[in-house]
Each structure stands twice: as structure tokens, then as C-alpha cells.
PDB file of N, CA and C in Angstrom:
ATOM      1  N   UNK A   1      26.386   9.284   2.612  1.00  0.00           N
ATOM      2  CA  UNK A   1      25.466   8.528   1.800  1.00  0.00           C
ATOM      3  C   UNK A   1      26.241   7.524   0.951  1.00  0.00           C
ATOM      4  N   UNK A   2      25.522   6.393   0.537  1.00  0.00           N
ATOM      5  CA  UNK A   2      26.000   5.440   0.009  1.00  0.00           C
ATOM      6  C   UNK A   2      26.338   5.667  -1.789  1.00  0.00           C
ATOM      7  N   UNK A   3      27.144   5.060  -2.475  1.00  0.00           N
ATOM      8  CA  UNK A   3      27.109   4.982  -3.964  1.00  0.00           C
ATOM      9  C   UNK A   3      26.348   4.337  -4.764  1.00  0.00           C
ATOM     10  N   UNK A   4      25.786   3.351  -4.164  1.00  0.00           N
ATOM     11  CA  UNK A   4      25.292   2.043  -4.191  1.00  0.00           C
ATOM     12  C   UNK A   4      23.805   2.209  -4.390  1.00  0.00           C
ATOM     13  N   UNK A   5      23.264   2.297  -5.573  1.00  0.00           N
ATOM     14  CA  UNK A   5      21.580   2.502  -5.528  1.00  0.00           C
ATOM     15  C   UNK A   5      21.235   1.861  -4.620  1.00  0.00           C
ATOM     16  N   UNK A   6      19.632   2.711  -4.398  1.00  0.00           N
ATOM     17  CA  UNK A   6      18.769   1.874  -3.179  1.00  0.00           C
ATOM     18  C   UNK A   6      18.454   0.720  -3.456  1.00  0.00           C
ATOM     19  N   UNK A   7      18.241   0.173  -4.641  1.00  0.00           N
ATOM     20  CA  UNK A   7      17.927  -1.022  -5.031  1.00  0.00           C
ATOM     21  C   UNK A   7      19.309  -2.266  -4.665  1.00  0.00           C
ATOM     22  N   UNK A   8      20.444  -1.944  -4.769  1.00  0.00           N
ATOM     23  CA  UNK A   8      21.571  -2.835  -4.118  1.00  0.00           C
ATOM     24  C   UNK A   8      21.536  -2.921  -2.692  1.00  0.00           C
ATOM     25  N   UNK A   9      20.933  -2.014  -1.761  1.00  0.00           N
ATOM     26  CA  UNK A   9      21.362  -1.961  -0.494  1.00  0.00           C
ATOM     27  C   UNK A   9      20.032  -2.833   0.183  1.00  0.00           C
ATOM     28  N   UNK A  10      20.265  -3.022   1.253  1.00  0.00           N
ATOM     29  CA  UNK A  10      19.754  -3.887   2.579  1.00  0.00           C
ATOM     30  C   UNK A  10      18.809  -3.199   3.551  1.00  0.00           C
ATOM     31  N   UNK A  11      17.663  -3.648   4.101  1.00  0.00           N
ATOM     32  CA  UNK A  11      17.351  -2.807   5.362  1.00  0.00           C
ATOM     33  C   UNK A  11      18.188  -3.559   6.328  1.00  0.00           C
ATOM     34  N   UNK A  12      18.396  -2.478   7.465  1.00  0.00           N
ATOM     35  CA  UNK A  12      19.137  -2.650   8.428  1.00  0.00           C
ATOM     36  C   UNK A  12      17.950  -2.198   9.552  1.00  0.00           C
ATOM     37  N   UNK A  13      17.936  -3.271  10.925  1.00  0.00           N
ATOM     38  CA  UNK A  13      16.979  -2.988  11.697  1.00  0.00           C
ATOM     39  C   UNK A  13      16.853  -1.996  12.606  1.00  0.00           C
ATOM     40  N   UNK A  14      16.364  -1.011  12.464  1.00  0.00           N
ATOM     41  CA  UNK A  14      15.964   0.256  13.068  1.00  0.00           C
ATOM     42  C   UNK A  14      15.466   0.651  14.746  1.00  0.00           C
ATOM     43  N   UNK A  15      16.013   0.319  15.950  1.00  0.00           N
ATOM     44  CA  UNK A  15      15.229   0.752  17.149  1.00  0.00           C
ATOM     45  C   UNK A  15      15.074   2.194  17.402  1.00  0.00           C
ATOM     46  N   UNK A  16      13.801   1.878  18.383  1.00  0.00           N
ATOM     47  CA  UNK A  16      13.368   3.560  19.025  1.00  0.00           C
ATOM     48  C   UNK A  16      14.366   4.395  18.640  1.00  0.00           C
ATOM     49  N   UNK A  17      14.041   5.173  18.745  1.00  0.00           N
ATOM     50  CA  UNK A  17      15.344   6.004  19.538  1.00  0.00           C
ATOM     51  C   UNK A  17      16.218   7.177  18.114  1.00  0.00           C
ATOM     52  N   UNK A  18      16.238   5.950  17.302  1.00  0.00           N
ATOM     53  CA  UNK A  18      17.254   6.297  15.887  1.00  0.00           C
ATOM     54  C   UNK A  18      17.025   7.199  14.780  1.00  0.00           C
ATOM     55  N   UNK A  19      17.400   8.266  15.040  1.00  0.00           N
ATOM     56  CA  UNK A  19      16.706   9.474  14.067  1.00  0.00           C
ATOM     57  C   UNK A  19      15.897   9.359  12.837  1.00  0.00           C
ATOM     58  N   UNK A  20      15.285  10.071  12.732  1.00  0.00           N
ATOM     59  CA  UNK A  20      14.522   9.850  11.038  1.00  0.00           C
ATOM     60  C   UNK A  20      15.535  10.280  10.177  1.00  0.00           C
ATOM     61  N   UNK A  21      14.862  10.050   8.790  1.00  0.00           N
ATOM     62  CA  UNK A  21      15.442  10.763   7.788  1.00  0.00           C
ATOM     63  C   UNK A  21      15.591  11.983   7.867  1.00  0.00           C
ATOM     64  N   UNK A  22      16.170  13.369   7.271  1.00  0.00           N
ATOM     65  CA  UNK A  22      16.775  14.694   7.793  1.00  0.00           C
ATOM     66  C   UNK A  22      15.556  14.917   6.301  1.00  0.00           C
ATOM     67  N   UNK A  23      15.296  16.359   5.746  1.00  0.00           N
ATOM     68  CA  UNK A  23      14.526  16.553   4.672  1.00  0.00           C
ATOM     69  C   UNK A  23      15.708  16.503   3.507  1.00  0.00           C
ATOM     70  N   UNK A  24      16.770  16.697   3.678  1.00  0.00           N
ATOM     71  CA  UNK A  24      17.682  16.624   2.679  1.00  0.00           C
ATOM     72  C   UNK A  24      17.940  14.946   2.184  1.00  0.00           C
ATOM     73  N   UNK A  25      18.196  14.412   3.251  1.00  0.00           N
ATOM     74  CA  UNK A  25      18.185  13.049   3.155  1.00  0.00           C
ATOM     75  C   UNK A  25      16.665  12.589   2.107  1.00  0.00           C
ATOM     76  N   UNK A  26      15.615  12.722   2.613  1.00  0.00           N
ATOM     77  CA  UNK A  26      14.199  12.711   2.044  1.00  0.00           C
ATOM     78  C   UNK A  26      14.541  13.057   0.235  1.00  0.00           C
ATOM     79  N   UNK A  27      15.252  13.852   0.308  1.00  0.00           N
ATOM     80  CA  UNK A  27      15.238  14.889  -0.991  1.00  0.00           C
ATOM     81  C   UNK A  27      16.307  14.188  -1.874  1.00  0.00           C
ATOM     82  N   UNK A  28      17.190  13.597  -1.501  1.00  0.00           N
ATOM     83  CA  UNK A  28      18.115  12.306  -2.275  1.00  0.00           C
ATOM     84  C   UNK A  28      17.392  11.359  -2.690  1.00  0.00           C
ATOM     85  N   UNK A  29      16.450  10.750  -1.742  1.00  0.00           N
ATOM     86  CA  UNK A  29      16.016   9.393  -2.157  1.00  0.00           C
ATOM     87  C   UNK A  29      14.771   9.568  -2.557  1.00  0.00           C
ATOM     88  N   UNK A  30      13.932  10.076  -3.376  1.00  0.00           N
ATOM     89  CA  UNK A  30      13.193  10.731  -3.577  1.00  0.00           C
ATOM     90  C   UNK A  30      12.847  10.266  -4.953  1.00  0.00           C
ATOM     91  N   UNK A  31      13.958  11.118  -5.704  1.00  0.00           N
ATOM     92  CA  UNK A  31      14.289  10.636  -7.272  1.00  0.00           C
ATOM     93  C   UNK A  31      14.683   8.910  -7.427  1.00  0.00           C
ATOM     94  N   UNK A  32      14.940   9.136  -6.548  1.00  0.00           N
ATOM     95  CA  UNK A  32      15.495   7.146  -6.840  1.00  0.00           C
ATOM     96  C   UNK A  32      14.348   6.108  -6.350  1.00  0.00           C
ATOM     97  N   UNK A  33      12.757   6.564  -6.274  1.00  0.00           N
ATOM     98  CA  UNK A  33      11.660   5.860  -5.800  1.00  0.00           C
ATOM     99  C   UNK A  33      10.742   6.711  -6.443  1.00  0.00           C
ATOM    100  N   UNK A  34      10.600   6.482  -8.056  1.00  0.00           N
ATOM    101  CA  UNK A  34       9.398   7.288  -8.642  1.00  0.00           C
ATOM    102  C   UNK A  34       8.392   6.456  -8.268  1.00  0.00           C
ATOM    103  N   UNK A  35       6.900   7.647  -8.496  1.00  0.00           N
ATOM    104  CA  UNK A  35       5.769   7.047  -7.963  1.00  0.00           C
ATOM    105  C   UNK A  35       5.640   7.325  -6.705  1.00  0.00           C
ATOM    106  N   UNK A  36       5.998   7.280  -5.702  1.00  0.00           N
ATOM    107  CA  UNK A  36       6.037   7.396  -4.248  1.00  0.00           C
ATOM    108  C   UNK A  36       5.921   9.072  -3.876  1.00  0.00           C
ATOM    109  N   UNK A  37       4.870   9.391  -3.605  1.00  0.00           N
ATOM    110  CA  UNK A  37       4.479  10.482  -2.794  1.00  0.00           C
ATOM    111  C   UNK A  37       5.166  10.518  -1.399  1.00  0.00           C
ATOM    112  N   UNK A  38       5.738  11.929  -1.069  1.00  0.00           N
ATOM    113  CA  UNK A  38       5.885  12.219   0.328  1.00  0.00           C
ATOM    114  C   UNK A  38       4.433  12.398   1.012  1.00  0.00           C
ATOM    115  N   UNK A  39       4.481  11.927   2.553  1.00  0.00           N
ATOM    116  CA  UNK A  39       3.313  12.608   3.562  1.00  0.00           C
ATOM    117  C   UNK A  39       3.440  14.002   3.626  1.00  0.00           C
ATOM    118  N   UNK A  40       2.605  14.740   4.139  1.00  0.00           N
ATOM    119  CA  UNK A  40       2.699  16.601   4.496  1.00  0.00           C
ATOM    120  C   UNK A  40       3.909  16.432   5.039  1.00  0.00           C
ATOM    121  N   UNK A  41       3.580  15.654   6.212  1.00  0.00           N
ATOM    122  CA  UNK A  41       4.480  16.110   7.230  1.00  0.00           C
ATOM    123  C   UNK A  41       5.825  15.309   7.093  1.00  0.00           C
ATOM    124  N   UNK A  42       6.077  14.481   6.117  1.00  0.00           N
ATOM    125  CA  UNK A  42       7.263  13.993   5.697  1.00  0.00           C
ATOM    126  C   UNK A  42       7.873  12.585   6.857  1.00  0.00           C
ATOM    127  N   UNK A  43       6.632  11.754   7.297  1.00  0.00           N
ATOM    128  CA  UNK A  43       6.425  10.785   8.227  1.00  0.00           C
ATOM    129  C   UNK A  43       6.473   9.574   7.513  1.00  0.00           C
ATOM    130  N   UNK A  44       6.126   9.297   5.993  1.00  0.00           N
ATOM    131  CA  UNK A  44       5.717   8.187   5.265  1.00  0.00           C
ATOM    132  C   UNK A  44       6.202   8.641   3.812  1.00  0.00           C
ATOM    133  N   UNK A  45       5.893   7.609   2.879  1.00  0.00           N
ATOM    134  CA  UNK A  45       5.699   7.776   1.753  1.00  0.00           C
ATOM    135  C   UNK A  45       4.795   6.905   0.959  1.00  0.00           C
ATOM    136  N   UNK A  46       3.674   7.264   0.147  1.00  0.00           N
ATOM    137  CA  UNK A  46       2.358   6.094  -0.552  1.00  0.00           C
ATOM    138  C   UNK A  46       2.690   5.826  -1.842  1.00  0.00           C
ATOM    139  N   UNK A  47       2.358   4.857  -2.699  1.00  0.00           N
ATOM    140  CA  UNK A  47       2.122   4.970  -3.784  1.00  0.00           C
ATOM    141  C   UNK A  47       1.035   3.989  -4.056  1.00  0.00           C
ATOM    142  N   UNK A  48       0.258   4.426  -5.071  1.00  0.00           N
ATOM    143  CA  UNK A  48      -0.896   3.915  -5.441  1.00  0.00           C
ATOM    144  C   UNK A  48      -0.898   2.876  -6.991  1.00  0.00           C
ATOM    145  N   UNK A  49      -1.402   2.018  -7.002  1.00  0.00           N
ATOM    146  CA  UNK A  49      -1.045   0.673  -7.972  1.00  0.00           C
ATOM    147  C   UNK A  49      -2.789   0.668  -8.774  1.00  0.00           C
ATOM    148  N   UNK A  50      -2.207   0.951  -9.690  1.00  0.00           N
ATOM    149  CA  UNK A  50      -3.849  -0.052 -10.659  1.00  0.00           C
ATOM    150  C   UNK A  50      -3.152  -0.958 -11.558  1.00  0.00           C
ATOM    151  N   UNK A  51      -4.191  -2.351 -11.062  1.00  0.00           N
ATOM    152  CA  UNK A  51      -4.183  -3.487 -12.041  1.00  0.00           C
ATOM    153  C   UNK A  51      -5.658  -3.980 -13.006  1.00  0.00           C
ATOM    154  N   UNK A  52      -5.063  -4.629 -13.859  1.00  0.00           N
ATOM    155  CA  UNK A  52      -6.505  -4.921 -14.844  1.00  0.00           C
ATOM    156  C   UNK A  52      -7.464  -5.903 -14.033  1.00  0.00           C
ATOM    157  N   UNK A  53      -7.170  -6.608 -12.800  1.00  0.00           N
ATOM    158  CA  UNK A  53      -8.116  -7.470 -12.198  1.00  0.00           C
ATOM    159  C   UNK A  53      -7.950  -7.484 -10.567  1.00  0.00           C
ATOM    160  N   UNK A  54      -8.590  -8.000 -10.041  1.00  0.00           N
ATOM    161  CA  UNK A  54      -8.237  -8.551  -8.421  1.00  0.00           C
ATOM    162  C   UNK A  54      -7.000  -9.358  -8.353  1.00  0.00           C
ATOM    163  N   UNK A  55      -6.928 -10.295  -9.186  1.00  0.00           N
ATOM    164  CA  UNK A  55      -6.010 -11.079  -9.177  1.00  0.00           C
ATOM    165  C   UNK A  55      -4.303 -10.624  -9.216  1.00  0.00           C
ATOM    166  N   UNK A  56      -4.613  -9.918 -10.510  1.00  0.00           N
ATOM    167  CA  UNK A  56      -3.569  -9.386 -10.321  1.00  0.00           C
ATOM    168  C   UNK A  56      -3.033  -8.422  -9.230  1.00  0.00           C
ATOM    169  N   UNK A  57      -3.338  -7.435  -8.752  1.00  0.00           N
ATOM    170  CA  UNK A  57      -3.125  -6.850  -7.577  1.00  0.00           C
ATOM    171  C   UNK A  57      -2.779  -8.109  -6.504  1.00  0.00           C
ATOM    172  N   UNK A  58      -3.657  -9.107  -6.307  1.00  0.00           N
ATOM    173  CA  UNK A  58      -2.920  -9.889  -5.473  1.00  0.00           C
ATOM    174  C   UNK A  58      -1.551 -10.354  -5.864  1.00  0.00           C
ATOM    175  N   UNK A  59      -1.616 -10.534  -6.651  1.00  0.00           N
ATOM    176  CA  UNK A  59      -0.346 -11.202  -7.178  1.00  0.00           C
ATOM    177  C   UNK A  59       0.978 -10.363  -7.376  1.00  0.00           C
ATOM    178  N   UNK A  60       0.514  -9.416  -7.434  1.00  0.00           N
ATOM    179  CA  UNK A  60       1.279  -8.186  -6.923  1.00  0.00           C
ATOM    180  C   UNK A  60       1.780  -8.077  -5.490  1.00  0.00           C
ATOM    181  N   UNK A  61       0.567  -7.975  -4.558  1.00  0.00           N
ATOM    182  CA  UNK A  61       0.957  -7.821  -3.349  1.00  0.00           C
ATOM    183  C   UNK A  61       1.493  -8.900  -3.112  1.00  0.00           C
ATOM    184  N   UNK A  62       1.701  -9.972  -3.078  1.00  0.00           N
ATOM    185  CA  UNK A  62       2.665 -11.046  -2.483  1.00  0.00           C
ATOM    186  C   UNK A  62       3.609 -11.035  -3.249  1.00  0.00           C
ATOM    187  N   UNK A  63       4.169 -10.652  -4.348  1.00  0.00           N
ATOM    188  CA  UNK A  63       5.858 -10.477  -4.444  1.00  0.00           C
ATOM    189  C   UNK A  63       6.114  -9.452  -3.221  1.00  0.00           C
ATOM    190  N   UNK A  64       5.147  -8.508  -3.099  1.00  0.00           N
ATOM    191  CA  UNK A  64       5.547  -7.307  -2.259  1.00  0.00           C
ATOM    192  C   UNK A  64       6.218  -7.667  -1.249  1.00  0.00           C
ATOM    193  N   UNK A  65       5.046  -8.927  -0.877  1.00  0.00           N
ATOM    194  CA  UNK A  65       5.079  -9.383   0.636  1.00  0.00           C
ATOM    195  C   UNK A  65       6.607 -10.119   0.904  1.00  0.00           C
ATOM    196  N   UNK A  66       6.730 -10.954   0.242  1.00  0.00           N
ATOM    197  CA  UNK A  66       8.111 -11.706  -0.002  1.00  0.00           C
ATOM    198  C   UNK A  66       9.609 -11.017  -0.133  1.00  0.00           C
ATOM    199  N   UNK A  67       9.426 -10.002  -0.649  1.00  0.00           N
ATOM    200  CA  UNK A  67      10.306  -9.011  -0.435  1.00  0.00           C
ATOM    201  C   UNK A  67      10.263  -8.299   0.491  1.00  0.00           C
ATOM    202  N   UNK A  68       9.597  -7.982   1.191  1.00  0.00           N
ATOM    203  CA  UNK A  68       9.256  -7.421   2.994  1.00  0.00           C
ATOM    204  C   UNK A  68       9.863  -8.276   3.625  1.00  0.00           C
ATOM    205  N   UNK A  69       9.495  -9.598   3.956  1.00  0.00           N
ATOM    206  CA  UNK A  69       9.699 -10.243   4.650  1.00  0.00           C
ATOM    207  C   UNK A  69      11.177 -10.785   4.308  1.00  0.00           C
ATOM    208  N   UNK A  70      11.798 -10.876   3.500  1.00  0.00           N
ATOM    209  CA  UNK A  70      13.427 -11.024   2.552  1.00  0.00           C
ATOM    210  C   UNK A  70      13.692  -9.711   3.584  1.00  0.00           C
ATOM    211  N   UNK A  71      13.440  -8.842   3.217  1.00  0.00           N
ATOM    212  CA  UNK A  71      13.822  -6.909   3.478  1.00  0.00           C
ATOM    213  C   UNK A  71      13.714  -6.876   5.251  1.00  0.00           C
ATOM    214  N   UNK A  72      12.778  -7.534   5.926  1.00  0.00           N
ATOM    215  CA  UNK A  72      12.358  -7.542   7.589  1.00  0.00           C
ATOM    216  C   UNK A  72      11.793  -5.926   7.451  1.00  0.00           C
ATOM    217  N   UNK A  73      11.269  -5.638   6.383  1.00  0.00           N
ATOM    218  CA  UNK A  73      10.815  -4.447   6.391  1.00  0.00           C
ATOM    219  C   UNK A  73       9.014  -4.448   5.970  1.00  0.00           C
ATOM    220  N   UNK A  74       8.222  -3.908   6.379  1.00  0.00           N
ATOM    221  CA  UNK A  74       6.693  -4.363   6.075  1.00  0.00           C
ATOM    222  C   UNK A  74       6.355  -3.061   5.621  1.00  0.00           C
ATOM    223  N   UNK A  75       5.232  -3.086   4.240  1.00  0.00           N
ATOM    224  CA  UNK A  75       4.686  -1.808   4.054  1.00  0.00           C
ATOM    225  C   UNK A  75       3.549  -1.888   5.029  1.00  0.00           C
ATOM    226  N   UNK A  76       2.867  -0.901   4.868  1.00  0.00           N
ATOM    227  CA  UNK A  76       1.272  -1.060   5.499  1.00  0.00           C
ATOM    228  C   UNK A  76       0.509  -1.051   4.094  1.00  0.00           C
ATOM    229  N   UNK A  77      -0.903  -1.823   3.892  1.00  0.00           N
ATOM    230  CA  UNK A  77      -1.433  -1.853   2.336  1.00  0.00           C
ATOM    231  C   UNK A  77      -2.854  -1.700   2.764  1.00  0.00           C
ATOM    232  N   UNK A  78      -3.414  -1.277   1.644  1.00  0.00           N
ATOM    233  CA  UNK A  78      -5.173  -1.303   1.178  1.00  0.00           C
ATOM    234  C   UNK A  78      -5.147  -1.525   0.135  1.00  0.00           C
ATOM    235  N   UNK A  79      -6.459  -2.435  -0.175  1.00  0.00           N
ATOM    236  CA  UNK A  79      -6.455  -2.358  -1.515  1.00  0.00           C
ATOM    237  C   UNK A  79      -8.027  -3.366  -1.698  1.00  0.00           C
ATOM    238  N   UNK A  80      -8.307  -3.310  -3.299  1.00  0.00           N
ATOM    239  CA  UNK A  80      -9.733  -3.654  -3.249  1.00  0.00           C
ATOM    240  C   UNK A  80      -9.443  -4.327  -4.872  1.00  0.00           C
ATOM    241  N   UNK A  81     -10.312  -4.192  -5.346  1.00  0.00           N
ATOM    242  CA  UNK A  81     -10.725  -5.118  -6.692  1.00  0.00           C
ATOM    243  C   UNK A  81     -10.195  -3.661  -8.104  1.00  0.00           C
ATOM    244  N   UNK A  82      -8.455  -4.535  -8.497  1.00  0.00           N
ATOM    245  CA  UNK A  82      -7.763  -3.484  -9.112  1.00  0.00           C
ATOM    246  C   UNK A  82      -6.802  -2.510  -8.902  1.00  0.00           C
ATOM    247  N   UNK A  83      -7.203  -2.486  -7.618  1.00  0.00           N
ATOM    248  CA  UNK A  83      -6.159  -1.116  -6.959  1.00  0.00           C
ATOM    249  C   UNK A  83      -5.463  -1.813  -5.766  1.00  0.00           C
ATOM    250  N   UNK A  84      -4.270  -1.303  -5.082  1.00  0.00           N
ATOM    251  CA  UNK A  84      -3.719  -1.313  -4.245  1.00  0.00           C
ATOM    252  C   UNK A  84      -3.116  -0.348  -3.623  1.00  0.00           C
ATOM    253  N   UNK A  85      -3.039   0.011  -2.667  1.00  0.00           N
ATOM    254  CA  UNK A  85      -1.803   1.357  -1.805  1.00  0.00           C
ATOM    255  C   UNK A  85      -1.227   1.105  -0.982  1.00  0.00           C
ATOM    256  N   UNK A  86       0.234   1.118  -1.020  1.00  0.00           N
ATOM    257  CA  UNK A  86       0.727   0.541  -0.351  1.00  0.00           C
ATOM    258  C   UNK A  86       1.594   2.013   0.413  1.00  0.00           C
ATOM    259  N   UNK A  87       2.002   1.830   1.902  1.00  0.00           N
ATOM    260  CA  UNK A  87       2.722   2.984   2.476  1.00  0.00           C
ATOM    261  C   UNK A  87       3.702   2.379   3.510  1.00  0.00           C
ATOM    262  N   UNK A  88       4.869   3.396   2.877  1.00  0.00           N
ATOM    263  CA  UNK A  88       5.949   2.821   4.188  1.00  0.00           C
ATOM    264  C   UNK A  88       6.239   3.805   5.061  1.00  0.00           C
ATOM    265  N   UNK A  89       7.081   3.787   6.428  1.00  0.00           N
ATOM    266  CA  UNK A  89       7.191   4.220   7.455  1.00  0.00           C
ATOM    267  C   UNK A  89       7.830   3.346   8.195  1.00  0.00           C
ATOM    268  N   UNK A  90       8.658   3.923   9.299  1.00  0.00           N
ATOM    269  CA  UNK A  90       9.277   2.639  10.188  1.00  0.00           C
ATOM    270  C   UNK A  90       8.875   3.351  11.237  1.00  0.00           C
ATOM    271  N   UNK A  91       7.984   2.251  11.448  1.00  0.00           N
ATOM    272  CA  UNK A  91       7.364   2.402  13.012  1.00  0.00           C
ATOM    273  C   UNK A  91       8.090   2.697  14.288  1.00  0.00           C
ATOM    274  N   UNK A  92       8.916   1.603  14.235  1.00  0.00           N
ATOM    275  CA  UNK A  92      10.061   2.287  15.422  1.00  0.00           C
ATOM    276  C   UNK A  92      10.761   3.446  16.044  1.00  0.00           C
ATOM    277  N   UNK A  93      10.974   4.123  14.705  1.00  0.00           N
ATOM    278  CA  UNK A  93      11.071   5.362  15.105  1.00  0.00           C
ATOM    279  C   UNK A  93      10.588   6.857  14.485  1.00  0.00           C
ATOM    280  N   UNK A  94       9.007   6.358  14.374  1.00  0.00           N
ATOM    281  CA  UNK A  94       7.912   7.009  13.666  1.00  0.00           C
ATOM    282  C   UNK A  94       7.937   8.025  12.590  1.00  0.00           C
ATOM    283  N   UNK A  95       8.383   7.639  11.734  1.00  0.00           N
ATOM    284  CA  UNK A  95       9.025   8.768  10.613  1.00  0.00           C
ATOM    285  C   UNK A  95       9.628   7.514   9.667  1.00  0.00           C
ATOM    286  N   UNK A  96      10.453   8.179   8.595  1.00  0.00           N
ATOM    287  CA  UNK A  96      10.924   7.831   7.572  1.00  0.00           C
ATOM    288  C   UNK A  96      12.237   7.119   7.873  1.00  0.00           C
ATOM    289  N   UNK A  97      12.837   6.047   7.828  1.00  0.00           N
ATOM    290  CA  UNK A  97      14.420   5.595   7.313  1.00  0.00           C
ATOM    291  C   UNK A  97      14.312   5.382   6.014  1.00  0.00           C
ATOM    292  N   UNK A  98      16.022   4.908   5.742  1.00  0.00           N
ATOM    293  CA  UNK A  98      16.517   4.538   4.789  1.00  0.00           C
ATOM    294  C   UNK A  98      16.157   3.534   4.102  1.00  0.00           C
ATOM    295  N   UNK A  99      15.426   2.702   4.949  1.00  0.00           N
ATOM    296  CA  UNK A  99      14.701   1.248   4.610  1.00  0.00           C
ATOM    297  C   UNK A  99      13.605   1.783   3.941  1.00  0.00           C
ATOM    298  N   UNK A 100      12.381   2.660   4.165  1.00  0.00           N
ATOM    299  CA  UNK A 100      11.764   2.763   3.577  1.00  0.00           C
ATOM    300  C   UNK A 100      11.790   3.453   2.062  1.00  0.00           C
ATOM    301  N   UNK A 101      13.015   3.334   1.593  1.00  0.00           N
ATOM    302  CA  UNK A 101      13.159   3.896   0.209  1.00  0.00           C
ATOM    303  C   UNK A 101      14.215   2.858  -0.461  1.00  0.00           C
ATOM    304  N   UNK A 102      14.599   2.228   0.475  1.00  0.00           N
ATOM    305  CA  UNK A 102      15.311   0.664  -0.242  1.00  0.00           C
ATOM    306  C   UNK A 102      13.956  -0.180  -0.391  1.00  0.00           C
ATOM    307  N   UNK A 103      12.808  -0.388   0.219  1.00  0.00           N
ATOM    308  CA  UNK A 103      11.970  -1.075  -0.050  1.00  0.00           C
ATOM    309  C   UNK A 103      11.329  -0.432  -0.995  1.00  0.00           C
ATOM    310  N   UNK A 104      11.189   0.722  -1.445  1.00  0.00           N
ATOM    311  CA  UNK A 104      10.299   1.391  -2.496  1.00  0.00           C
ATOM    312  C   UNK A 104      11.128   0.920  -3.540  1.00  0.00           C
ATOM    313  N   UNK A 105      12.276   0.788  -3.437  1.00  0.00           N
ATOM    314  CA  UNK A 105      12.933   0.949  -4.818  1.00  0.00           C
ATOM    315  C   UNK A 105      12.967  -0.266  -4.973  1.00  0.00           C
ATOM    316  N   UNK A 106      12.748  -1.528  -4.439  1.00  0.00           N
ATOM    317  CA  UNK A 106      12.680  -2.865  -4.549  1.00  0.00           C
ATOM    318  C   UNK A 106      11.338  -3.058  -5.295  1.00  0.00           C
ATOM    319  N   UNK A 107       9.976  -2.845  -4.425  1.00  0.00           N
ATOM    320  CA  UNK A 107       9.124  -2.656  -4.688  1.00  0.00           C
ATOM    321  C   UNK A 107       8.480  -2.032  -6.726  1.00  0.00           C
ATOM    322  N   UNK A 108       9.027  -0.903  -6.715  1.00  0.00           N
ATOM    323  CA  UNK A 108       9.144  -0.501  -7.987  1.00  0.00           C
ATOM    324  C   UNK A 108       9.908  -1.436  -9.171  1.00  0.00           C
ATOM    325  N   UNK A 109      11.005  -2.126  -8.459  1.00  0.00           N
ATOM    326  CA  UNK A 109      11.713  -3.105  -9.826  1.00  0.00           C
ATOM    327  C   UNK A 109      10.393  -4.258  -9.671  1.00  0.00           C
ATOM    328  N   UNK A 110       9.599  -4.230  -9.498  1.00  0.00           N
ATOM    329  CA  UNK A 110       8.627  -5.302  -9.911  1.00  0.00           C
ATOM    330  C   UNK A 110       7.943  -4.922 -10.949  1.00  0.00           C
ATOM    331  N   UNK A 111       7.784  -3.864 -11.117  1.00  0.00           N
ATOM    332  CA  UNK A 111       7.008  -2.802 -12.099  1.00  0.00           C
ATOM    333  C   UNK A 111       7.774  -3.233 -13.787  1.00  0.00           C
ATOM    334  N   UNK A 112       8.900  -3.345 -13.545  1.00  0.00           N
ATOM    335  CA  UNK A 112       9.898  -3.105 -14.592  1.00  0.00           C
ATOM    336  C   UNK A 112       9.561  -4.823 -15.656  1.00  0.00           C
TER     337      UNK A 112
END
């Protein structure tokens, strides 16, 4: 594992094939992405956003977006008038990477 908070590090692009996160692994990066719920089955991770308007939530979600697309990493989102949820996962190799907790922790310094 790295020294380097998740917030310094990079996604790196993930094919098929490339193991998930281990639960120990899960269990490091965990603390370093408050807010972020594990799935049951430890496939994803959500966190849920309230803002005082629509607007804001949008305006929210497109830093998100901009940093995804900076990151080549995409959450999946819902969201409606105030709220947002946003969930990551790397599709590729259907479960959790490392990316998805460098993007949480990116994600979260917007908060700050």
C-alpha cells in the first residue's frame, strides 16, 4: 500500500480480469473516505449529499463530473431537487478498486 493519501494518488485504468479490492484492502480505505457506505456484498460504495436547492446539487455534481473525467473514473448518480447519490464501482472488473476510493476522497475534498 501506498504512503501517499488517497487524495494525492491517481486512478490508474483498470481491465477485466484485475482483481478487486481484498476486504482488508476495503478496511484501509475506508477511514480515509468518510461518508461513504460499503455495499452488503462489498461490490460498491454510496454516499448520499443534501443541498439547500436544485441548484446547488447541480453544481455540485459537475465539479464531481470534472473530476471524473480529470480521474477517467465515473461515479454512477441519482439525484432530484436537493439531494444527490452518488456510487462508485469499477465496472471492469465488477467490484471495488483503488480508484474508487481515490475518487471518494477527491470527491469529499469538495465538501471541505
Amino acid at each position: 500500500m501506498s504512503d501517499t493519501p488517497l487524495i494525492g494518488q491517481v486512478c490508474v485504468s483498470c481491465r477485466p480480469g484485475m482483481p478487486t479490492l481484498t476486504k482488508d484492502e476495503i478496511a484501509e480505505y475506508m477511514p480515509q473516505t468518510p461518508g461513504w457506505a460499503l455495499s452488503d456484498d462489498g461490490k460498491w460504495i454510496r454516499r448520499d449529499f443534501k443541498f439547500k436547492d436544485y441548484m446547488e446539487g447541480i453544481d455540485f455534481l459537475n465539479k464531481v463530473s470534472a473530476i471524473a473525467e480529470a480521474e477517467g473514473h465515473h461515479p454512477d448518480y441519482r439525484g432530484g431537487w436537493g439531494k444527490l447519490t452518488l456510487e462508485l464501482t469499477t465496472h471492469a472488473i465488477h467490484g471495488l478498486s483503488k480508484n474508487d476510493f481515490i475518487l471518494a476522497a477527491k470527491i469529499n475534498a469538495l465538501l471541505d
